[in-house]
Structures are given as structure tokens and as C-alpha cells.
C-alpha atoms as a PDB file:
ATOM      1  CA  UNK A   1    -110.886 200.769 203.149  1.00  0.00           C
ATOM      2  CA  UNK A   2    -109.753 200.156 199.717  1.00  0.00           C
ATOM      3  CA  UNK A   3    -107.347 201.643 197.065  1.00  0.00           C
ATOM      4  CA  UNK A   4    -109.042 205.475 196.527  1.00  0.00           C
ATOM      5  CA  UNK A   5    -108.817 206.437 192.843  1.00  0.00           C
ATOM      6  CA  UNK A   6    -110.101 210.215 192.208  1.00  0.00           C
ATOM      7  CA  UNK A   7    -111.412 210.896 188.548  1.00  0.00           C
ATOM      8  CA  UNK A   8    -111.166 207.548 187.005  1.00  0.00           C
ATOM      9  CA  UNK A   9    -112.864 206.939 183.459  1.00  0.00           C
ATOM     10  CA  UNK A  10    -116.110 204.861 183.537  1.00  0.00           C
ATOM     11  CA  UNK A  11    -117.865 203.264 180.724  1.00  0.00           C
ATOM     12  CA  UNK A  12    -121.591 202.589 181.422  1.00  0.00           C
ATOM     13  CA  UNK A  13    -122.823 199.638 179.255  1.00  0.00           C
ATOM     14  CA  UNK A  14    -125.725 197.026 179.486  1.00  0.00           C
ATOM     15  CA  UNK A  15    -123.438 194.188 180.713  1.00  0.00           C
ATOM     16  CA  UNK A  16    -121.549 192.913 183.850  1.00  0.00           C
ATOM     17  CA  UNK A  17    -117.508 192.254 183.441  1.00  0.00           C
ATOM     18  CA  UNK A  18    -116.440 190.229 186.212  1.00  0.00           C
ATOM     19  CA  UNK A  19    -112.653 190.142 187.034  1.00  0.00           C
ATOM     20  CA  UNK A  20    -110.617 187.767 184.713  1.00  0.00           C
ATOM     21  CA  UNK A  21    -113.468 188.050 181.891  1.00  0.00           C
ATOM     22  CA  UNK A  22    -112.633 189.164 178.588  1.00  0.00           C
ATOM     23  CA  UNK A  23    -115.330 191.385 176.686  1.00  0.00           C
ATOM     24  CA  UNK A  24    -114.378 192.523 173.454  1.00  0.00           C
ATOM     25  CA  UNK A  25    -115.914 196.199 172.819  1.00  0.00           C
ATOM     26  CA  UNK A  26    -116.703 198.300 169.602  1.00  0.00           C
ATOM     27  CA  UNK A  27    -116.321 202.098 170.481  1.00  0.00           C
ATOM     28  CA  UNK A  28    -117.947 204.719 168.477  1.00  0.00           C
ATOM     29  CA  UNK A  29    -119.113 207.728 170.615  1.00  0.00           C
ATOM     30  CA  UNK A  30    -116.974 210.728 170.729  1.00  0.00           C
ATOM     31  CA  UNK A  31    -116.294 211.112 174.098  1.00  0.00           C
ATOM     32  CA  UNK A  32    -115.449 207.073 174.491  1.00  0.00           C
ATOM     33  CA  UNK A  33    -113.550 207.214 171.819  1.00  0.00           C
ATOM     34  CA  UNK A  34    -111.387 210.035 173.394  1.00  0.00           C
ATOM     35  CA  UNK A  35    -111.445 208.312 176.538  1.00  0.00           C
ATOM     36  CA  UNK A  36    -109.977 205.245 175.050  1.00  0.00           C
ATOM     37  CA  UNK A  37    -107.876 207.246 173.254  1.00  0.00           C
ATOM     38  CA  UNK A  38    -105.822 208.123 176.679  1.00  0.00           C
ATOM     39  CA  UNK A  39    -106.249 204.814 178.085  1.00  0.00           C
ATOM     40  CA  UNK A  40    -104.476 203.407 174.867  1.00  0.00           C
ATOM     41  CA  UNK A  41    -102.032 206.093 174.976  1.00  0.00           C
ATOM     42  CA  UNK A  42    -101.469 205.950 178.914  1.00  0.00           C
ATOM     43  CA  UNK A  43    -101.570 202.124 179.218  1.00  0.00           C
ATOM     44  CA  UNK A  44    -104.105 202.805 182.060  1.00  0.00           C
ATOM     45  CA  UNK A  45    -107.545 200.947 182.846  1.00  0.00           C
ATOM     46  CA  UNK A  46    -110.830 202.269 182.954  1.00  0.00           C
ATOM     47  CA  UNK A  47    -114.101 201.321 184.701  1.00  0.00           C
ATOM     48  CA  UNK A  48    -117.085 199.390 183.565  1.00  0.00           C
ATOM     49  CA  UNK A  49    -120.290 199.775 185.442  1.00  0.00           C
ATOM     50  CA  UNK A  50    -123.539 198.316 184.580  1.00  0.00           C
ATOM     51  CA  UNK A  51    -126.544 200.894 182.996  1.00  0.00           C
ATOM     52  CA  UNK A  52    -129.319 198.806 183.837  1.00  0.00           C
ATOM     53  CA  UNK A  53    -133.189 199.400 183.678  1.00  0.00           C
ATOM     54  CA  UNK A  54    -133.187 201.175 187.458  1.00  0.00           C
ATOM     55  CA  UNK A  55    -130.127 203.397 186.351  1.00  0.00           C
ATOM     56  CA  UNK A  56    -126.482 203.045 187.084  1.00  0.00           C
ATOM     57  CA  UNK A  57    -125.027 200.664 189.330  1.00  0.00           C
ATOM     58  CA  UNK A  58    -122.742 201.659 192.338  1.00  0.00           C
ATOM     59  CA  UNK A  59    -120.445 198.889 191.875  1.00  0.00           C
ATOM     60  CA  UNK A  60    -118.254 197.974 188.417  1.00  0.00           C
ATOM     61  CA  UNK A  61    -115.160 196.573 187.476  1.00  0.00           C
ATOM     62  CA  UNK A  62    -111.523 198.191 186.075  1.00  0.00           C
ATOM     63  CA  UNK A  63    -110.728 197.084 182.737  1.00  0.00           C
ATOM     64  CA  UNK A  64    -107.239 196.780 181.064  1.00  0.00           C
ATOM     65  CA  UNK A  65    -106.949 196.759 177.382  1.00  0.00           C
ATOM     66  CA  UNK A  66    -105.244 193.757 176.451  1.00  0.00           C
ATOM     67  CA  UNK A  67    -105.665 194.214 172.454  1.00  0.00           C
ATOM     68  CA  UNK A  68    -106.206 196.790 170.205  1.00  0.00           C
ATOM     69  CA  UNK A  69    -108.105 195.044 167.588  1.00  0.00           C
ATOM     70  CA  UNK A  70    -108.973 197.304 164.600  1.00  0.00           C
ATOM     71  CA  UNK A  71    -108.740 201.213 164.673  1.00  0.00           C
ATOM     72  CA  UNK A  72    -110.985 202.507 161.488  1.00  0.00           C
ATOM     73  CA  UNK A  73    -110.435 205.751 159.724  1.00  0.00           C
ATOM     74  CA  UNK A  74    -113.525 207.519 161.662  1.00  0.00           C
ATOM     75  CA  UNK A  75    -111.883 207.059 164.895  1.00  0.00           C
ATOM     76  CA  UNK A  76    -113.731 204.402 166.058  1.00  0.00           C
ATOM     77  CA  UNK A  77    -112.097 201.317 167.513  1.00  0.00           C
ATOM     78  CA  UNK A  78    -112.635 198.147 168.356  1.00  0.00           C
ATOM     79  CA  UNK A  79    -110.372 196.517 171.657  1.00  0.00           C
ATOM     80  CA  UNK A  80    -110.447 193.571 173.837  1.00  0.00           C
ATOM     81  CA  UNK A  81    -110.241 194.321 177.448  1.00  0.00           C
ATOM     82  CA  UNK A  82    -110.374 191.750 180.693  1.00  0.00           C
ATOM     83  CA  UNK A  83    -111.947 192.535 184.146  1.00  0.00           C
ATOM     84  CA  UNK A  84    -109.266 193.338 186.603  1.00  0.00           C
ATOM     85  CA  UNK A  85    -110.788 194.459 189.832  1.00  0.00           C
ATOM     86  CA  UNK A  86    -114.054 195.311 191.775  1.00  0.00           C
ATOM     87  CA  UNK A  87    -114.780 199.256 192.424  1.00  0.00           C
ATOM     88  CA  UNK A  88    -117.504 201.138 194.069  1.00  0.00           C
ATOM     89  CA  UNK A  89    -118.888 204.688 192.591  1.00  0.00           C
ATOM     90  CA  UNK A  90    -118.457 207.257 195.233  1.00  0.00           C
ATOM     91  CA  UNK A  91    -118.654 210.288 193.554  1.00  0.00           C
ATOM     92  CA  UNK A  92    -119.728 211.311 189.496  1.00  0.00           C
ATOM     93  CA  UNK A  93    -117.246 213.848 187.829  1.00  0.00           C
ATOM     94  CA  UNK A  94    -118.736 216.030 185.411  1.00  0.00           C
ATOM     95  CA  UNK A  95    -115.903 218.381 184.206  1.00  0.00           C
ATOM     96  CA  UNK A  96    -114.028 215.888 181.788  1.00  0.00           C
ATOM     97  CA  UNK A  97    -114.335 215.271 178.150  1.00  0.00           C
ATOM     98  CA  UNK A  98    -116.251 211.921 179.032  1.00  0.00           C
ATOM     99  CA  UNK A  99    -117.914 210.115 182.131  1.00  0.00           C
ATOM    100  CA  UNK A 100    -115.741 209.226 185.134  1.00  0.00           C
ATOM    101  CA  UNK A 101    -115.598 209.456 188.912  1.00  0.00           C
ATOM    102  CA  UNK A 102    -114.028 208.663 192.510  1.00  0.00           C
ATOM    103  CA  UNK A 103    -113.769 205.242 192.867  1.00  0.00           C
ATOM    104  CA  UNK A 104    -113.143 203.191 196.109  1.00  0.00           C
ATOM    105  CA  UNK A 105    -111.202 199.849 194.511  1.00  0.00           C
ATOM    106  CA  UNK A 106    -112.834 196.650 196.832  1.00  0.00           C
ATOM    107  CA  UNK A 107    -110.876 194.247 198.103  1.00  0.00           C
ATOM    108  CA  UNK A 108    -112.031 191.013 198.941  1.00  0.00           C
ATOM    109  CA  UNK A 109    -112.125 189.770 202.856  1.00  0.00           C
ATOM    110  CA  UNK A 110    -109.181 187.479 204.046  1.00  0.00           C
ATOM    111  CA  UNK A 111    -109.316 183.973 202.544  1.00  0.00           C
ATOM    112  CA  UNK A 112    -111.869 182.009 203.901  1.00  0.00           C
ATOM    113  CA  UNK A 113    -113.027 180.033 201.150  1.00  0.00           C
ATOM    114  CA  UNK A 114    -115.105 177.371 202.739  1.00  0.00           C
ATOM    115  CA  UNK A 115    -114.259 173.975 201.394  1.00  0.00           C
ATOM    116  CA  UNK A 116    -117.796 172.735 200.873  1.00  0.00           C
ATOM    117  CA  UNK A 117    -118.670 175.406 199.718  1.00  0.00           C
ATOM    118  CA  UNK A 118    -115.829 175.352 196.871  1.00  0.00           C
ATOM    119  CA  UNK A 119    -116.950 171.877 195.854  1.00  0.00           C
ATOM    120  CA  UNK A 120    -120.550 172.623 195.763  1.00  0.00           C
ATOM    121  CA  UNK A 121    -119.671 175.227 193.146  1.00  0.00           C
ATOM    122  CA  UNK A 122    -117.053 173.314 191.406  1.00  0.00           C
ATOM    123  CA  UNK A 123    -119.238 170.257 190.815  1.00  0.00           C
ATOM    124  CA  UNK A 124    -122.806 172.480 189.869  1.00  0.00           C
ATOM    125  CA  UNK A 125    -120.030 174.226 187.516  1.00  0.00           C
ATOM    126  CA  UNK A 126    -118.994 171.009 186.019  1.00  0.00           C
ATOM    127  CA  UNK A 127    -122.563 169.314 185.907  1.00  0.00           C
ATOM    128  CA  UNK A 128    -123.493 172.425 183.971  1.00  0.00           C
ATOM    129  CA  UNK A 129    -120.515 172.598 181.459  1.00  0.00           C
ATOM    130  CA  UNK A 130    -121.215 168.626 180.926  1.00  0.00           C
ATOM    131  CA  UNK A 131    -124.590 169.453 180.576  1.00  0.00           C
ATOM    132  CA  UNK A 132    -124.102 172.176 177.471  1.00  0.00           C
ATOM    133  CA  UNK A 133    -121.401 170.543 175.944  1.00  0.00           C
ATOM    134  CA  UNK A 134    -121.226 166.709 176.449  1.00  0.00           C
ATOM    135  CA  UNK A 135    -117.706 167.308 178.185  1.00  0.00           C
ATOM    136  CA  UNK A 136    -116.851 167.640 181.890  1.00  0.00           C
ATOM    137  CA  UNK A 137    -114.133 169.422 183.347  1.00  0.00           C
ATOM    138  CA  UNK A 138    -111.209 167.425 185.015  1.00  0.00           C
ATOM    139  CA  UNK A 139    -110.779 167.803 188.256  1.00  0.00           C
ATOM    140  CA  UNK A 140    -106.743 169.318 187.838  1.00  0.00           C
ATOM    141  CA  UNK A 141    -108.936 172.223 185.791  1.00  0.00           C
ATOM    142  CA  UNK A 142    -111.553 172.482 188.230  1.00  0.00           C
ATOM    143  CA  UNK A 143    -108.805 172.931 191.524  1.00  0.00           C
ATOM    144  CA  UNK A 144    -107.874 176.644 189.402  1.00  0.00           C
ATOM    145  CA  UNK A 145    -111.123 178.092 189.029  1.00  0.00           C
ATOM    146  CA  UNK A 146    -112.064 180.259 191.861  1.00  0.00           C
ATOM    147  CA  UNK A 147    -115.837 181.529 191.437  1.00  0.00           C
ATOM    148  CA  UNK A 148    -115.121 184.255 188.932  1.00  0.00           C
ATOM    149  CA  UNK A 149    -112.996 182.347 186.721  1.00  0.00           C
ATOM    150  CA  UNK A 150    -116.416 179.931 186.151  1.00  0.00           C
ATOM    151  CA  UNK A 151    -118.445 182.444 186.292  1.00  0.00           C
ATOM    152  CA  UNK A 152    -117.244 184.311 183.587  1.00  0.00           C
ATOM    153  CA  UNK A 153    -117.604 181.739 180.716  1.00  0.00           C
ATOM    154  CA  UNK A 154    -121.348 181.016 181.882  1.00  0.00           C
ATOM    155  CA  UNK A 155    -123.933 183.264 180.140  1.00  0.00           C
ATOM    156  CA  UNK A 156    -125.890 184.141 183.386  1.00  0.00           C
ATOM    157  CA  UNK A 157    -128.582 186.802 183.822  1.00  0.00           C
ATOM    158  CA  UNK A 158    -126.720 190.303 184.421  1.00  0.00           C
ATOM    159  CA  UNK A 159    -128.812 190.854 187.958  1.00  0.00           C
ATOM    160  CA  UNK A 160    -126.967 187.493 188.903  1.00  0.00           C
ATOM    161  CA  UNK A 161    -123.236 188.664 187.700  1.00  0.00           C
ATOM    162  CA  UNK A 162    -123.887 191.773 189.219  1.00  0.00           C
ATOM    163  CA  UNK A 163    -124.840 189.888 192.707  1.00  0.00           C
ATOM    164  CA  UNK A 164    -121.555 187.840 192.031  1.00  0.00           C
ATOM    165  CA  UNK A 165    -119.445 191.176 191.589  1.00  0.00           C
ATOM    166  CA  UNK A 166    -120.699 193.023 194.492  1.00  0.00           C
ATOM    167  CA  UNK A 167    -119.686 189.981 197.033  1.00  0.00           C
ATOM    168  CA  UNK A 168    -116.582 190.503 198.964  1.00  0.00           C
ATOM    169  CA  UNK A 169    -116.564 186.798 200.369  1.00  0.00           C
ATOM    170  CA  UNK A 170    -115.215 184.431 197.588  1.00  0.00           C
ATOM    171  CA  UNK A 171    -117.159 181.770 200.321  1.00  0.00           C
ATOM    172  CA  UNK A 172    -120.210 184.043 199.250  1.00  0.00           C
ATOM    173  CA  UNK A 173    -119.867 183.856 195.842  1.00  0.00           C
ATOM    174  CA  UNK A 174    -118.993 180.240 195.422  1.00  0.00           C
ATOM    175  CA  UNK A 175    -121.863 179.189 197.825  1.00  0.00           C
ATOM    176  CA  UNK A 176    -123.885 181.650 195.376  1.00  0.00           C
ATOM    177  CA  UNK A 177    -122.498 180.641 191.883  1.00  0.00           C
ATOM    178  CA  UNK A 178    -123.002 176.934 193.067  1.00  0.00           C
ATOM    179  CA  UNK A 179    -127.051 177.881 193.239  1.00  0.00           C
ATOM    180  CA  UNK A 180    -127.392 179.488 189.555  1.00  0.00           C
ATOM    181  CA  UNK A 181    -125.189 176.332 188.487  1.00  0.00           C
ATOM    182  CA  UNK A 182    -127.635 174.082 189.723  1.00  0.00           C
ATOM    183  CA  UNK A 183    -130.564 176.222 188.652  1.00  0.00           C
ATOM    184  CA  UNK A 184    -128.872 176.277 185.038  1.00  0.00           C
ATOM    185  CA  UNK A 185    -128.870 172.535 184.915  1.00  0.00           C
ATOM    186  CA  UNK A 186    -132.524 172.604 185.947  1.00  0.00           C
ATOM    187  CA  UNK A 187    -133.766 175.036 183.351  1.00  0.00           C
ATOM    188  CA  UNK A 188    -131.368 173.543 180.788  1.00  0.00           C
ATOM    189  CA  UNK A 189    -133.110 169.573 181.358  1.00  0.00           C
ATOM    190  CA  UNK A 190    -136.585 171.674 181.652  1.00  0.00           C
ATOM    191  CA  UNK A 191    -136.006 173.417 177.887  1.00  0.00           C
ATOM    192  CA  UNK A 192    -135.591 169.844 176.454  1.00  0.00           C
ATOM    193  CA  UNK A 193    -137.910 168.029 177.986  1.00  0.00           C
ATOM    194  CA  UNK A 194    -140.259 170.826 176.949  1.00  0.00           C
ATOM    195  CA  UNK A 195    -138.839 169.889 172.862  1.00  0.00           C
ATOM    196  CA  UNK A 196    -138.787 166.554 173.069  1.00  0.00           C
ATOM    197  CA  UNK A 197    -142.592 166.779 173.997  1.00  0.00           C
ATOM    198  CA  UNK A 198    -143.292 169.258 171.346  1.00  0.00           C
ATOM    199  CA  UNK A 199    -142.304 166.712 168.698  1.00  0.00           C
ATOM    200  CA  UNK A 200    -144.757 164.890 169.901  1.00  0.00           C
ATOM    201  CA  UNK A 201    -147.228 166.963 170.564  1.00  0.00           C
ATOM    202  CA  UNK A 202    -147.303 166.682 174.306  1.00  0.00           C
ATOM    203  CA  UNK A 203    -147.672 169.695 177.074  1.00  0.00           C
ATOM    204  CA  UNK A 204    -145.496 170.394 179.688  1.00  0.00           C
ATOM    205  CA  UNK A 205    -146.640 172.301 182.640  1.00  0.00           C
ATOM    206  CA  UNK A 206    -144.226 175.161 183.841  1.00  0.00           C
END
């Protein structure tokens, strides 16, 4: 069992931070804003947990404020923060000036990153960044990236991230990360076939 943290601050939001991704944030409700407020002033993280269509997710990640960007005259701020670690919810707490709960931090299973796995991921990863911006990754740069460092610069769905996050087998997640890679480049050659034809007035079945 992981790291037990008892009233921690959460931030539900429509996105996904993954550890090691920076988001910045604008904050502008009251209790946020207050809840920031003692973050800034105790140099302590809080959580971010996904608000999505079905309601709120059970697992989120910490986030540490790295930056204080711009603090306006209202009180509302704006601050860069970066994914730290994985949590699960256990338990809401109501009594505080904004949201939080008990939080179980998650810790990932013993190394056991499986090789093929790692270079399935590493070369759908690099076929994909090649494919967006006419540059591929060397392989020096590739050896670093575990599957949320690539993960976080690619724009994926949030259902996707959120499968990433909730993974406690990097294995899992690279043998995962190395599917949407692949069904990124797909979708990406599919989107400009489907222009090139348009110029031309052709049709391209889906």
C-alpha cells in the first residue's frame, strides 16, 4: 500500500496531467484561489483529478507549482505546475474552504520494463513525432523517455491519458502508449490522404 495522505487539496478540471507534464493553469474561483493561496504559501502540492462526462475520476495526479506566473489585483493567478505522482481518491472531504480528500499515493510495481515492449513504444513514439514534424528523435533522446515522458508532449484523447495514468506497470503503459502511437500515425496519414483527395475532388471512404 502506498504513501496515505489525509485531506489533501484536489483540483477537478477537464484534463489529464500525467507525471513529468507541465500544464500551465489560470485560477479564478474563490475557493481555488484560496487553495492555491496555501499551496504557494506552504510550498506544498495539490491534486489534479479528471471531471469528465461520467463524473469524477478515482485516480489523479499531485502537482507542484514550479512558477508563479502572474498574480492580478482580483486575486486571481495564473501558475505553471508539473505532474509529480499518481494518487487514488479514497475518501471526499467536505469541511474545508475548497475540495480535497484522502488520498492513497500509487506506486508503480518493481521494474520490469519489458525490452520489446520499450522499443515498440519508443519507435511508434518516434514514427509519430517524425510524422508531425518532419524530425525524428535520436536514439540518445529516445533511451530517456520512459512512457510518460512521451506521453506527455502527445495531444492524446483524455480517456487514453487517463488509461496511461491509472497503469501501475510502466511494461503496461509502454506496450499501451506504443498502440495510440501507431494509431496516431494511422489517423495522421488517413487526415491527408483525405486533403490531398479533396483538392481534387476525390472521396475517401472511412
Amino acid at each position: 500500500m502506498g504513501e496515505q495522505v489525509a485531506r489533501f487539496p484536489l483540483f477537478p478540471l477537464g484534463l489529464v496531467l500525467l507525471p513529468g507534464e507541465a500544464q500551465p493553469l489560470h485560477i479564478f474561483e474563490a475557493r481555488y484561489r484560496t487553495m492555491i493561496g496555501h499551496c504557494l504559501e506552504g510550498e506544498s502540492p495539490f491534486g489534479i483529478i479528471w471531471m469528465g462526462e461520467h463524473g469524477l475520476h478515482d485516480t489523479g495526479c499531485t502537482a507542484e507549482i514550479t512558477r508563479l506566473l502572474e498574480r492580478m489585483e482580483d486575486g486571481r493567478t495564473n501558475i505553471l505546475v508539473e505532474g509529480r505522482q499518481a494518487f487514488r481518491l479514497e475518501r471526499r472531504i467536505d469541511d474545508l474552504d475548497y475540495p480535497a480528500g484522502d488520498v492513497e499515493l500509487l506506486d508503480d510495481e518493481p521494474p520490469d520494463e519489458d525490452p520489446e515492449a520499450g522499443q515498440a513504444a519508443r519507435r511508434g513514439y518516434a514514427d509519430l513525432v517524425e510524422r508531425v514534424t518532419d524530425s525524428r528523435p535520436s536514439e540518445a533522446d529516445l533511451s530517456e523517455l520512459g512512457s510518460y515522458a512521451m506521453a506527455a508532449t502527445i495531444a492524446f484523447e483524455l480517456d487514453a491519458k487517463q488509461e496511461l495514468l491509472e497503469l501501475r506497470s510502466e511494461s503496461a503503459r509502454l506496450a499501451r502508449l506504443a498502440e495510440l502511437c501507431r494509431e496516431a500515425v494511422k489517423y495522421a496519414d488517413y487526415t491527408q490522404q483525405a486533403s490531398e483527395r479533396a483538392q481534387t475532388n476525390g472521396k475517401v471512404r472511412h
